[in-house]
C-alpha atoms as a PDB file:
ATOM      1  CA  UNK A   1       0.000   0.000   0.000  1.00  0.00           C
ATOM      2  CA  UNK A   2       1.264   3.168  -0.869  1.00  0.00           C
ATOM      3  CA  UNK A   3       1.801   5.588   1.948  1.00  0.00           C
ATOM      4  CA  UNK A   4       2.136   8.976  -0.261  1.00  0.00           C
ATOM      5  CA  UNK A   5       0.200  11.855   2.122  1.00  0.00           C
ATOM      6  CA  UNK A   6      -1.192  13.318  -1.168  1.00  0.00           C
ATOM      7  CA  UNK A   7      -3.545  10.277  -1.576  1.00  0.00           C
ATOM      8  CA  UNK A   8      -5.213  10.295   1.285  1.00  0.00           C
ATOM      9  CA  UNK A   9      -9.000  11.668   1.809  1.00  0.00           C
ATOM     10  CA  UNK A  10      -9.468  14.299   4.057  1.00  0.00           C
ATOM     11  CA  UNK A  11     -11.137  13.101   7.526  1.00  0.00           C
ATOM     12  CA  UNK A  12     -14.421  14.676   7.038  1.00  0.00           C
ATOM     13  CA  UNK A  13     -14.838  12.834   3.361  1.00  0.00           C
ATOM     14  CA  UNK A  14     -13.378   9.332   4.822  1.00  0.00           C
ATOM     15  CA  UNK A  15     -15.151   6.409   4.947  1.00  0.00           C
ATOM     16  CA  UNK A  16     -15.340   6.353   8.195  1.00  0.00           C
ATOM     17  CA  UNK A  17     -16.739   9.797   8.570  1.00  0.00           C
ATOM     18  CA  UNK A  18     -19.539   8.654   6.028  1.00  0.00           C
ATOM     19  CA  UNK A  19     -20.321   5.834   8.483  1.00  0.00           C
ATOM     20  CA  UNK A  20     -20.518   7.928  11.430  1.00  0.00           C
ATOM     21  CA  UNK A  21     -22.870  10.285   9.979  1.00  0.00           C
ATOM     22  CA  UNK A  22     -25.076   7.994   8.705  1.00  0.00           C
ATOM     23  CA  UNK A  23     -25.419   5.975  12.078  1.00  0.00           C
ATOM     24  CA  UNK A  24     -26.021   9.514  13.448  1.00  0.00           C
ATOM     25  CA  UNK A  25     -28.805  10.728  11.151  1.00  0.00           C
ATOM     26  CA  UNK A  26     -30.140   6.786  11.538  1.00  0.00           C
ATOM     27  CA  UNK A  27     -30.009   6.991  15.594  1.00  0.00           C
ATOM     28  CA  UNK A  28     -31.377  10.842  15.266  1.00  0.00           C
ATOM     29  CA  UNK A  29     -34.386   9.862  12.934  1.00  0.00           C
ATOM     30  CA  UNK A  30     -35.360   6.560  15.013  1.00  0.00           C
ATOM     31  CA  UNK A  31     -35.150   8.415  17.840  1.00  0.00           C
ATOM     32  CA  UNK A  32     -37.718  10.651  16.815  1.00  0.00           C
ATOM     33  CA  UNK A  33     -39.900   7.555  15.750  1.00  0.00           C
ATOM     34  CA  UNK A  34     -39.222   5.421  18.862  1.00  0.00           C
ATOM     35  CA  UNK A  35     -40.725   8.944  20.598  1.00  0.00           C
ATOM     36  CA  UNK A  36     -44.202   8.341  19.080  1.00  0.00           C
ATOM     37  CA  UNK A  37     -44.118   5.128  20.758  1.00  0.00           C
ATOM     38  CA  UNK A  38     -43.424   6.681  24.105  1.00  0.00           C
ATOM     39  CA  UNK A  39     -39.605   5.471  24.107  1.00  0.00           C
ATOM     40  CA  UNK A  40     -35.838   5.826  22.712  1.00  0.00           C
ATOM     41  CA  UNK A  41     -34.386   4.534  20.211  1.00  0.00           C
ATOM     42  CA  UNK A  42     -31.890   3.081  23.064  1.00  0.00           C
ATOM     43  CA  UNK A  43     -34.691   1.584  25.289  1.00  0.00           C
ATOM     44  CA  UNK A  44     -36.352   0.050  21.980  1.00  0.00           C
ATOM     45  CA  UNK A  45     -32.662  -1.076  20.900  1.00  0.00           C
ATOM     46  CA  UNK A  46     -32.373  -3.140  24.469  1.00  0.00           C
ATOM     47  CA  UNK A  47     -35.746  -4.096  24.737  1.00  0.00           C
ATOM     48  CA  UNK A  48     -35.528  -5.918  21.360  1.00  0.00           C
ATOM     49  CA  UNK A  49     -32.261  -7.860  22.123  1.00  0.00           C
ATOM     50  CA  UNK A  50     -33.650  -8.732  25.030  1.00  0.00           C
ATOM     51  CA  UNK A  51     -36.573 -10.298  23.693  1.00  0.00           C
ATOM     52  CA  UNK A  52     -35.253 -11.688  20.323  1.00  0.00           C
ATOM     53  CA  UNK A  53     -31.922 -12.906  22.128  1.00  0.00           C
ATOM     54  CA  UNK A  54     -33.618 -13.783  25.310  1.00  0.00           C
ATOM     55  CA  UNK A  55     -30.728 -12.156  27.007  1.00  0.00           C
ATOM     56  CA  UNK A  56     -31.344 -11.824  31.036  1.00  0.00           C
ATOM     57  CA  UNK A  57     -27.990 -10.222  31.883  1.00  0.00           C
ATOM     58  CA  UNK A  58     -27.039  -6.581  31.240  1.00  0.00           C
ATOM     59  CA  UNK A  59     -23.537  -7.759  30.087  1.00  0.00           C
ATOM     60  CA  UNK A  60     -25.112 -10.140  27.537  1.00  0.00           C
ATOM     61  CA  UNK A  61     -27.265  -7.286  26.016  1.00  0.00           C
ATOM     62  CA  UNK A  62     -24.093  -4.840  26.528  1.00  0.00           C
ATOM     63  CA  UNK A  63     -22.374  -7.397  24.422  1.00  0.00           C
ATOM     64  CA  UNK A  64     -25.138  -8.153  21.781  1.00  0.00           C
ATOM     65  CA  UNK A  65     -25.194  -4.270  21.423  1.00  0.00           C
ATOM     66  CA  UNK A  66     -21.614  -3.303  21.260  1.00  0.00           C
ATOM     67  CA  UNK A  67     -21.297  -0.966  23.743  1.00  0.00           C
ATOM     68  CA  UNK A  68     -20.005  -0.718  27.402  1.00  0.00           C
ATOM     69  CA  UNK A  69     -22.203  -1.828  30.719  1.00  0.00           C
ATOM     70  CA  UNK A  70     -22.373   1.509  31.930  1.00  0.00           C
ATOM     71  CA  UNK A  71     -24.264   3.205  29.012  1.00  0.00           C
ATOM     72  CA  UNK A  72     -26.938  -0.556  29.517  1.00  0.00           C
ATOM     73  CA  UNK A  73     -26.826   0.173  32.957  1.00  0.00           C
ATOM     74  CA  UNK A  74     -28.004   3.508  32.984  1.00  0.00           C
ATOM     75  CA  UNK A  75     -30.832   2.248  30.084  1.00  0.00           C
ATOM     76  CA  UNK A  76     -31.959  -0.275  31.873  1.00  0.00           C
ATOM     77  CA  UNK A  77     -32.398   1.654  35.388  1.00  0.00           C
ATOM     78  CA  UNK A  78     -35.232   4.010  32.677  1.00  0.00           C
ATOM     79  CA  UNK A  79     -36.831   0.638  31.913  1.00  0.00           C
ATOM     80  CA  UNK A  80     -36.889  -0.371  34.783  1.00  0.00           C
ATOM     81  CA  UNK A  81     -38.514   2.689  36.386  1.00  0.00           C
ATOM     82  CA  UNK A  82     -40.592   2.789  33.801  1.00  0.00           C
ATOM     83  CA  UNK A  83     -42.138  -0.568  34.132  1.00  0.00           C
ATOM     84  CA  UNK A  84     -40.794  -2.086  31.555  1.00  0.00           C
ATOM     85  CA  UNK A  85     -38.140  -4.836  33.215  1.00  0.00           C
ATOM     86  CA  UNK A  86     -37.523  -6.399  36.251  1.00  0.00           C
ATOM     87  CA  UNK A  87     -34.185  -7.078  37.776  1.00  0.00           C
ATOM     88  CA  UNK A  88     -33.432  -9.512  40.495  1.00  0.00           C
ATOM     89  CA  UNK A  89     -29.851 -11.147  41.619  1.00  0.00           C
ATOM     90  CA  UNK A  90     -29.378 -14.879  40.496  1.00  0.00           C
ATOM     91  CA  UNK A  91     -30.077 -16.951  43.211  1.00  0.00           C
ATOM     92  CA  UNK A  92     -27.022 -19.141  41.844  1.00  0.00           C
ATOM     93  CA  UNK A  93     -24.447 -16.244  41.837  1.00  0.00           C
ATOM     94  CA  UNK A  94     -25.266 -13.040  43.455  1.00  0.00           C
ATOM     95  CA  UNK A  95     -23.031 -11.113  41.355  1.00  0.00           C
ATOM     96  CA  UNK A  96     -25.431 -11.834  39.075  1.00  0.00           C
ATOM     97  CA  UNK A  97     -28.371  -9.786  38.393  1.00  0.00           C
ATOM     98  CA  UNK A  98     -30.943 -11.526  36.186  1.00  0.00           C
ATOM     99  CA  UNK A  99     -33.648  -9.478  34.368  1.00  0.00           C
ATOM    100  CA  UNK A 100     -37.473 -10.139  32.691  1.00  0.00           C
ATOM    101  CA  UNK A 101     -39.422  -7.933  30.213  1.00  0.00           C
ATOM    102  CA  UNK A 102     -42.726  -7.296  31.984  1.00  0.00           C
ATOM    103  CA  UNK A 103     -45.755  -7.473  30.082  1.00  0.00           C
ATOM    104  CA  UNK A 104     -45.925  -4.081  28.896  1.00  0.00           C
ATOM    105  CA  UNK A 105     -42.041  -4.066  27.980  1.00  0.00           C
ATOM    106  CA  UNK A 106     -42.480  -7.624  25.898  1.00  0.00           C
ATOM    107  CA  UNK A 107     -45.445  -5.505  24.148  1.00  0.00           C
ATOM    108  CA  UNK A 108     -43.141  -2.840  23.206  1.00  0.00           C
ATOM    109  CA  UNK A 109     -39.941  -4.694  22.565  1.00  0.00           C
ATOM    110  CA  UNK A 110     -42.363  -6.267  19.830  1.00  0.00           C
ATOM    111  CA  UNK A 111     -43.098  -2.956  18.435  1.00  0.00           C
ATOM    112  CA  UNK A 112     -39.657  -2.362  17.722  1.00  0.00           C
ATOM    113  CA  UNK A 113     -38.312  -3.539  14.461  1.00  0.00           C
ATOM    114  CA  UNK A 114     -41.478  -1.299  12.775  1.00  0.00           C
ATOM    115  CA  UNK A 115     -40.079   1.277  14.112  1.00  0.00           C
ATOM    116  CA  UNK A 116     -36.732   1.237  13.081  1.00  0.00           C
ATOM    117  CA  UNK A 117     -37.961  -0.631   9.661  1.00  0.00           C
ATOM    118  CA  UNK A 118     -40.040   2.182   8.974  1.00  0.00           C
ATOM    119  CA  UNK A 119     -36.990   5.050   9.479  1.00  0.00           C
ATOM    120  CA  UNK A 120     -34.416   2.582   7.992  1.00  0.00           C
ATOM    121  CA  UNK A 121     -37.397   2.561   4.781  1.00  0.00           C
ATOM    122  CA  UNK A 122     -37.991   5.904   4.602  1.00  0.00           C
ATOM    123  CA  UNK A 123     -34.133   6.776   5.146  1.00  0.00           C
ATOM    124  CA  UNK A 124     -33.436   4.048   1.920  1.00  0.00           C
ATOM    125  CA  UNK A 125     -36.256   4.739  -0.184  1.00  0.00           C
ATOM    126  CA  UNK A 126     -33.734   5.793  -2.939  1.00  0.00           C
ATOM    127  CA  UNK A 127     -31.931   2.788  -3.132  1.00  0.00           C
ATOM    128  CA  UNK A 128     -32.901  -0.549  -5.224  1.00  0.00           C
ATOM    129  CA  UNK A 129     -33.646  -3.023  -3.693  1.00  0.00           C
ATOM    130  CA  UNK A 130     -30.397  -5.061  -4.833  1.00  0.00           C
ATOM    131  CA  UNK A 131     -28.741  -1.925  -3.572  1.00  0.00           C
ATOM    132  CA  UNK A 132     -30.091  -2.133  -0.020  1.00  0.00           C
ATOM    133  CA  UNK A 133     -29.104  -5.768   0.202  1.00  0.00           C
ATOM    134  CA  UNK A 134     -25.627  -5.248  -1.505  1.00  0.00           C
ATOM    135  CA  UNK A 135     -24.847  -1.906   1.322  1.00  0.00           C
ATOM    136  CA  UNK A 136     -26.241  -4.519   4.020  1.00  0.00           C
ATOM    137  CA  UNK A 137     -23.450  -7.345   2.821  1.00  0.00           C
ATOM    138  CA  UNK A 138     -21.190  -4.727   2.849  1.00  0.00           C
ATOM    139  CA  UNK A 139     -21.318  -3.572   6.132  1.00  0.00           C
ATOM    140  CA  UNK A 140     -21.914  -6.582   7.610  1.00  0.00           C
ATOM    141  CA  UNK A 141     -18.444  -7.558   5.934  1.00  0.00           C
ATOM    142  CA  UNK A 142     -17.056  -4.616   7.225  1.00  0.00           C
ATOM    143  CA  UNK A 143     -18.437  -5.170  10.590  1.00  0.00           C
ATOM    144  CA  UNK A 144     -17.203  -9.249  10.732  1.00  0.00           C
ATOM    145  CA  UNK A 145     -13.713  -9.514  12.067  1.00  0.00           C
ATOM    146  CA  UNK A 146     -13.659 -13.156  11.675  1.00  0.00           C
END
């Protein structure tokens, strides 16, 4: 690979710059549709691992999301005030804390892949649709370390 300064893109125009801003304006605009829904984009994202992955530990949802135990912690204490979880230590390892979508958070944990469908949709209404599966390979390719 050729290391030659004068080649490079500038940061703002890099590829990774491009992928920032779109998870941005993606996070922004489900936001606003997770909202009508009385939620967050974040609740709806844990919510839905929950319930797809039937995780029950905040470290296997911070996992499944890719992103540190504090930022699930601090989503999950909202659910949880909210009524939407219950948390309870394992009675098999107390520095465990196990966790349940209620009814109402199992309702709207179901709720949530329309939601984001519908801004993901909207967001990729000018592509084909071998274009939308070929940016999905992609970046799941990108994404794959293995």
């Amino acid at each position: 690979m050729n290391d030659d300064p004068s080649r490079y893109v500038a940061i703002e125009d890099s590829l990774g710059s491009v992928i920032t801003r779109a998870a941005r304006i993606v996070g922004r605009e489900a936001d606003l549709a997770a909202r009508k829904v009385g939620s967050t984009y974040s609740q709806l994202s844990v919510l839905s691992v929950m319930r797809r992955n039937d995780t029950t530990t905040p470290r296997e949802v911070a996992k499944a999301l890719d992103v540190d135990s504090g930022y699930v912690s601090r989503v999950l204490d909202k659910l949880e005030q909210c009524g939407l979880l219950e948390r309870k230590r394992s009675l098999s390892d107390r520095r465990v804390v196990d966790m349940r979508l209620t009814n109402r958070g199992g309702a709207l944990a179901a709720q949530a892949p329309a939601v984001v469908d519908k801004t993901l949709n909207d967001r990729l209404r000018r592509f084909s649709g071998a274009e939308v599966e070929e940016l999905r390979r992609l970046l799941a390719k990108f994404v794959d370390r293995a």
